[in-house]
C-alpha atoms as a PDB file:
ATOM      1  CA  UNK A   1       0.000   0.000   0.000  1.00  0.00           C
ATOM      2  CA  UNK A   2       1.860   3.195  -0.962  1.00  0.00           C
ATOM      3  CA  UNK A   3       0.674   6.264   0.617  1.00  0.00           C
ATOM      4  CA  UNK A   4       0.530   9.447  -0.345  1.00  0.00           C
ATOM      5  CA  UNK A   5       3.479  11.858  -0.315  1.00  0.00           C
ATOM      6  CA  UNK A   6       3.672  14.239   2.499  1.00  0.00           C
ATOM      7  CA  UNK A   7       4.878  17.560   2.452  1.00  0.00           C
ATOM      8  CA  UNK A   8       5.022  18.973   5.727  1.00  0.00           C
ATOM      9  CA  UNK A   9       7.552  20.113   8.379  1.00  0.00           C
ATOM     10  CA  UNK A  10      10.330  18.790   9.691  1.00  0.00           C
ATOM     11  CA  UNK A  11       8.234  18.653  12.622  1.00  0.00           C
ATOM     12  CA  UNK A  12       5.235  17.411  11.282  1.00  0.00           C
ATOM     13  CA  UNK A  13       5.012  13.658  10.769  1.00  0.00           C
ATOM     14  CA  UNK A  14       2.119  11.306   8.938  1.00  0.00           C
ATOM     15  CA  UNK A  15       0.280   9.184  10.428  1.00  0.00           C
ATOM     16  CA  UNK A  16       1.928   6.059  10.947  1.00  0.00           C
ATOM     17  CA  UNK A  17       1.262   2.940  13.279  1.00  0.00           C
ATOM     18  CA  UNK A  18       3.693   1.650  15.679  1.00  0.00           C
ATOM     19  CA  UNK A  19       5.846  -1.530  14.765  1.00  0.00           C
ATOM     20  CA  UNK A  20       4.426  -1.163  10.703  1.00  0.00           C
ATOM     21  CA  UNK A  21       7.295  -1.235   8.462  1.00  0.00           C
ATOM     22  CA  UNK A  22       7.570   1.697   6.043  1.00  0.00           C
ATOM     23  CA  UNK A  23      10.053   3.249   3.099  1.00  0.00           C
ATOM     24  CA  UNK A  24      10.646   6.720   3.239  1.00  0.00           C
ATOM     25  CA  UNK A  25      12.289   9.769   1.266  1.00  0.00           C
ATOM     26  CA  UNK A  26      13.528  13.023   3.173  1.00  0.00           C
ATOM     27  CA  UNK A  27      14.176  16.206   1.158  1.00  0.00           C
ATOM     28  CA  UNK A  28      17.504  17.697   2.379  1.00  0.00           C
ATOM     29  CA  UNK A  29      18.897  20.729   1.959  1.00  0.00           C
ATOM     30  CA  UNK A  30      20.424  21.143  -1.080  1.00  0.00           C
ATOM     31  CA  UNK A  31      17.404  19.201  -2.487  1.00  0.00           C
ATOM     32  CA  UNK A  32      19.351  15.964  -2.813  1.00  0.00           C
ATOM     33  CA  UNK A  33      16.995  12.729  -1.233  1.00  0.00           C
ATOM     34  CA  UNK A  34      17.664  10.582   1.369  1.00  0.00           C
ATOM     35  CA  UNK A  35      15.947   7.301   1.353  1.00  0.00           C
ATOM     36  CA  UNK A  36      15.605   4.782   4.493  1.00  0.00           C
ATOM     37  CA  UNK A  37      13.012   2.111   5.865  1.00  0.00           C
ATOM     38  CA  UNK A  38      12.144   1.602   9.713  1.00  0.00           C
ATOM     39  CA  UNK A  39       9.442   0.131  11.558  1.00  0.00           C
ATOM     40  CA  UNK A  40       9.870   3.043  14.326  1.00  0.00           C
ATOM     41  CA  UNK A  41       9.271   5.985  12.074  1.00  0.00           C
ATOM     42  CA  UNK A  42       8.507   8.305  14.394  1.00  0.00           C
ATOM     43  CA  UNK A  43      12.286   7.760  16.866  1.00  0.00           C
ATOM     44  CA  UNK A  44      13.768   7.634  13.141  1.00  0.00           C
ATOM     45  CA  UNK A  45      12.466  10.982  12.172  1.00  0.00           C
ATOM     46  CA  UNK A  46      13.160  12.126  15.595  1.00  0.00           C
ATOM     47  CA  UNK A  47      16.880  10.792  15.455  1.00  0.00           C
ATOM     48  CA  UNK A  48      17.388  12.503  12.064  1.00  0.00           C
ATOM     49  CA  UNK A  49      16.272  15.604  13.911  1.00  0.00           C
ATOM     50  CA  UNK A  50      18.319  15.150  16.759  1.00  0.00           C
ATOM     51  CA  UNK A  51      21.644  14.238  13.756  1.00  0.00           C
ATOM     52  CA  UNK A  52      22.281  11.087  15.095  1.00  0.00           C
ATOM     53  CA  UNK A  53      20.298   9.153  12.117  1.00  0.00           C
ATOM     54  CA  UNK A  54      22.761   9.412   9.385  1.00  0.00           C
ATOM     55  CA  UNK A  55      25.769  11.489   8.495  1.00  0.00           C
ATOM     56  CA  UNK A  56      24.129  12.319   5.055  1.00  0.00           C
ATOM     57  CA  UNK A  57      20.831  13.715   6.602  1.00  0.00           C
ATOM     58  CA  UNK A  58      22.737  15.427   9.584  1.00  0.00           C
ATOM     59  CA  UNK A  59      25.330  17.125   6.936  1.00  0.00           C
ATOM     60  CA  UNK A  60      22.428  18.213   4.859  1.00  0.00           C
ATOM     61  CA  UNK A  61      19.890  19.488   7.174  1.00  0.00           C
ATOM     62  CA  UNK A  62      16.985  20.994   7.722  1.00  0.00           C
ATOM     63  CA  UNK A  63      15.119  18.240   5.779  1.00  0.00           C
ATOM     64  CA  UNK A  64      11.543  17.742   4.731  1.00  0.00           C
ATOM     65  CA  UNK A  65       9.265  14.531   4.793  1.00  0.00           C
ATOM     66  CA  UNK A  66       8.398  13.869   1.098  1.00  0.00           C
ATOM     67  CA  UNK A  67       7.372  10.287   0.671  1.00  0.00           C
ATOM     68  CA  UNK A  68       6.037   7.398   3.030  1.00  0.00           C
ATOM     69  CA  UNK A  69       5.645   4.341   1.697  1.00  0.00           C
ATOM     70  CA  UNK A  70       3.683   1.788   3.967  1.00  0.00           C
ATOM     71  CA  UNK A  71       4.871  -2.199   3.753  1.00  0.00           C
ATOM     72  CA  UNK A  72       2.002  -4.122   2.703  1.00  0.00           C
ATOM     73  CA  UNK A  73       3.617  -7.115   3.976  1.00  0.00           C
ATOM     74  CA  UNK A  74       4.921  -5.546   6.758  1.00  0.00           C
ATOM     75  CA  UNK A  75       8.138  -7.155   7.413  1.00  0.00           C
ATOM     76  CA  UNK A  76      11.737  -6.173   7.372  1.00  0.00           C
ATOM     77  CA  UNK A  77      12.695  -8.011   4.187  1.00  0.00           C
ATOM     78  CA  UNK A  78       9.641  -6.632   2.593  1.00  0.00           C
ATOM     79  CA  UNK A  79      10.919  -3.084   3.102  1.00  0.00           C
ATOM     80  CA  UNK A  80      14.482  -3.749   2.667  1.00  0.00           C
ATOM     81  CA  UNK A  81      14.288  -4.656  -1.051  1.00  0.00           C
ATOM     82  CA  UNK A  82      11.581  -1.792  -1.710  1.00  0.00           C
ATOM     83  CA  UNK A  83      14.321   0.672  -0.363  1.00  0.00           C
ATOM     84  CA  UNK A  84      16.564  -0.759  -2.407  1.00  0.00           C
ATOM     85  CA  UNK A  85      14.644  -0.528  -5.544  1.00  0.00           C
ATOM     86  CA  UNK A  86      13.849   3.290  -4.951  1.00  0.00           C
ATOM     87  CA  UNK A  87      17.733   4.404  -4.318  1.00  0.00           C
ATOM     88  CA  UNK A  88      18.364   2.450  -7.422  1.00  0.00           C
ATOM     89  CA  UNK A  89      15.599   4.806  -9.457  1.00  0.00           C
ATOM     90  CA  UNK A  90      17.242   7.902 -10.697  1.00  0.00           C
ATOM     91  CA  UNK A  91      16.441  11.157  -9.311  1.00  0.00           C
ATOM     92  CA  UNK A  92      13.707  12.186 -11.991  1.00  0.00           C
ATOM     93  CA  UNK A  93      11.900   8.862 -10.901  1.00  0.00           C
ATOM     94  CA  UNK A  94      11.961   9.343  -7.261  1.00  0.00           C
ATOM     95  CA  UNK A  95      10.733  13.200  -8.343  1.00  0.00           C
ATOM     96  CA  UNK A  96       7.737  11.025 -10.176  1.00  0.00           C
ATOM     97  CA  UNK A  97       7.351   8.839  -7.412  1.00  0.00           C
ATOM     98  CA  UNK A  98       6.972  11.536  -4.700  1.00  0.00           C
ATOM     99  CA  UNK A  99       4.542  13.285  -7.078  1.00  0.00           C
ATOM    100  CA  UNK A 100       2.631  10.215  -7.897  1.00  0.00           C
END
């Protein structure tokens, strides 16, 4: 199930249910993306914040929630190879995929 793309704050977070698996793509910055998966978005989000969630995002901040893709299957695997196919789209895709 692929949910819509949310623009909102860096404070600001969709709605997402504890322990569900989900891709997700942050705006930085210079308007390069960042893409991860967690089952904990909301401590991820908050550990980006915070720049302990990855060098890239922490170098590149303040960053902006622009995609969040929920797991239908809802396991790690599951959300491991759908990251993996997105950071292997080019940059014009993930545009398309964010605007989708």
């Amino acid at each position: 199930m692929r949910a819509r793309a949310e623009k909102v704050s860096r404070l600001e977070q969709p709605h997402v249910p504890p322990g569900q698996w989900v891709v997700y793509l942050l705006r930085l910055s210079d308007d390069s993306l960042y893409c991860g998966c967690t089952n904990r978005f909301r401590e991820r989000m908050e550990a980006h914040e915070a720049g302990t969630g990855s060098r890239l995002v922490r170098a590149r901040r303040p960053f902006f929630i622009a995609y969040v893709e929920t797991i239908a299957e809802n396991n790690r695997s599951a959300a491991q190879k759908r990251e993996a196919a997105i950071k292997k789209l080019g940059k014009r895709e993930k545009e398309t995929l964010i605007d989708s």
